[in-house]
Protein backbone atom coordinates (compact mmCIF):
# COMPACT_ATOMS: atom_id res chain seq x y z
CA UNK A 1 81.71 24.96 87.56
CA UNK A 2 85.24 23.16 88.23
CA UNK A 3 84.85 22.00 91.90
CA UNK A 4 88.19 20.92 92.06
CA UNK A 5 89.52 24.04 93.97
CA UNK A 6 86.70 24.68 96.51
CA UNK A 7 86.83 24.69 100.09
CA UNK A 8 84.27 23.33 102.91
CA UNK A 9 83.92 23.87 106.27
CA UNK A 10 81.33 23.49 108.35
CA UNK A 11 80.41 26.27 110.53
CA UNK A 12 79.81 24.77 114.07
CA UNK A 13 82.50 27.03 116.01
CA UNK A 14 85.33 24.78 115.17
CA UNK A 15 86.79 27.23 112.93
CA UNK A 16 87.01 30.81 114.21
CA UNK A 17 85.35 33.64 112.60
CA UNK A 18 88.42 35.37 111.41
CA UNK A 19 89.59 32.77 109.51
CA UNK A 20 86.62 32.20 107.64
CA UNK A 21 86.42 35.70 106.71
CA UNK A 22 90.07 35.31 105.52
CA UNK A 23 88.76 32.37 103.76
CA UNK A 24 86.34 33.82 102.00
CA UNK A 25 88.05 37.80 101.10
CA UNK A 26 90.95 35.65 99.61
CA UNK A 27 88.58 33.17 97.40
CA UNK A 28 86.57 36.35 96.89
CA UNK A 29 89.83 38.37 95.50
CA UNK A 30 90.66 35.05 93.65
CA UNK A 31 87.67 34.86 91.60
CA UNK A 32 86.79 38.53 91.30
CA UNK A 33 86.83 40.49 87.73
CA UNK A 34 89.66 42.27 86.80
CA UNK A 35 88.76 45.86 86.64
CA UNK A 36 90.55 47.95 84.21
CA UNK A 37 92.59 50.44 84.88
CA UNK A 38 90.72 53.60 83.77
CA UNK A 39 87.41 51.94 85.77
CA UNK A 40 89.73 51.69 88.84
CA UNK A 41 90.63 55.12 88.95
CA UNK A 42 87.32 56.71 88.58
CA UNK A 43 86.30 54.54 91.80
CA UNK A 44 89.42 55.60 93.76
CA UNK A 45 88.94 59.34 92.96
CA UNK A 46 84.63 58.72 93.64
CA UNK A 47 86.10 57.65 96.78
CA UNK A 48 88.72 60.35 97.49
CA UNK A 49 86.16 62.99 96.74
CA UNK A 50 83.48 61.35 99.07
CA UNK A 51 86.20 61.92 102.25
């Protein structure tokens, strides 16, 4: 893996919680697969029909 683009921090309370979770949802949507658009539909209306 390329660690050019990663980001530490160390978690002793210096950072706050929120932005770590930011941290991570954005590297998280970053690096996630692309799902097509067919598979995202089926989820959304699994998930409409669940409500």
């Amino acid at each position: 893996m390329n660690k050019v683009h990663w980001n530490s921090i160390v978690l002793d309370g210096t950072v706050p919680d929120d932005v770590v979770k930011e941290m991570i949802d954005e590297s998280y949507d970053l690096t996630k697969p692309k799902m097509r658009k067919r598979k995202f539909t089926v989820i959304t209306n699994d998930q409409t029909n669940e409500m």
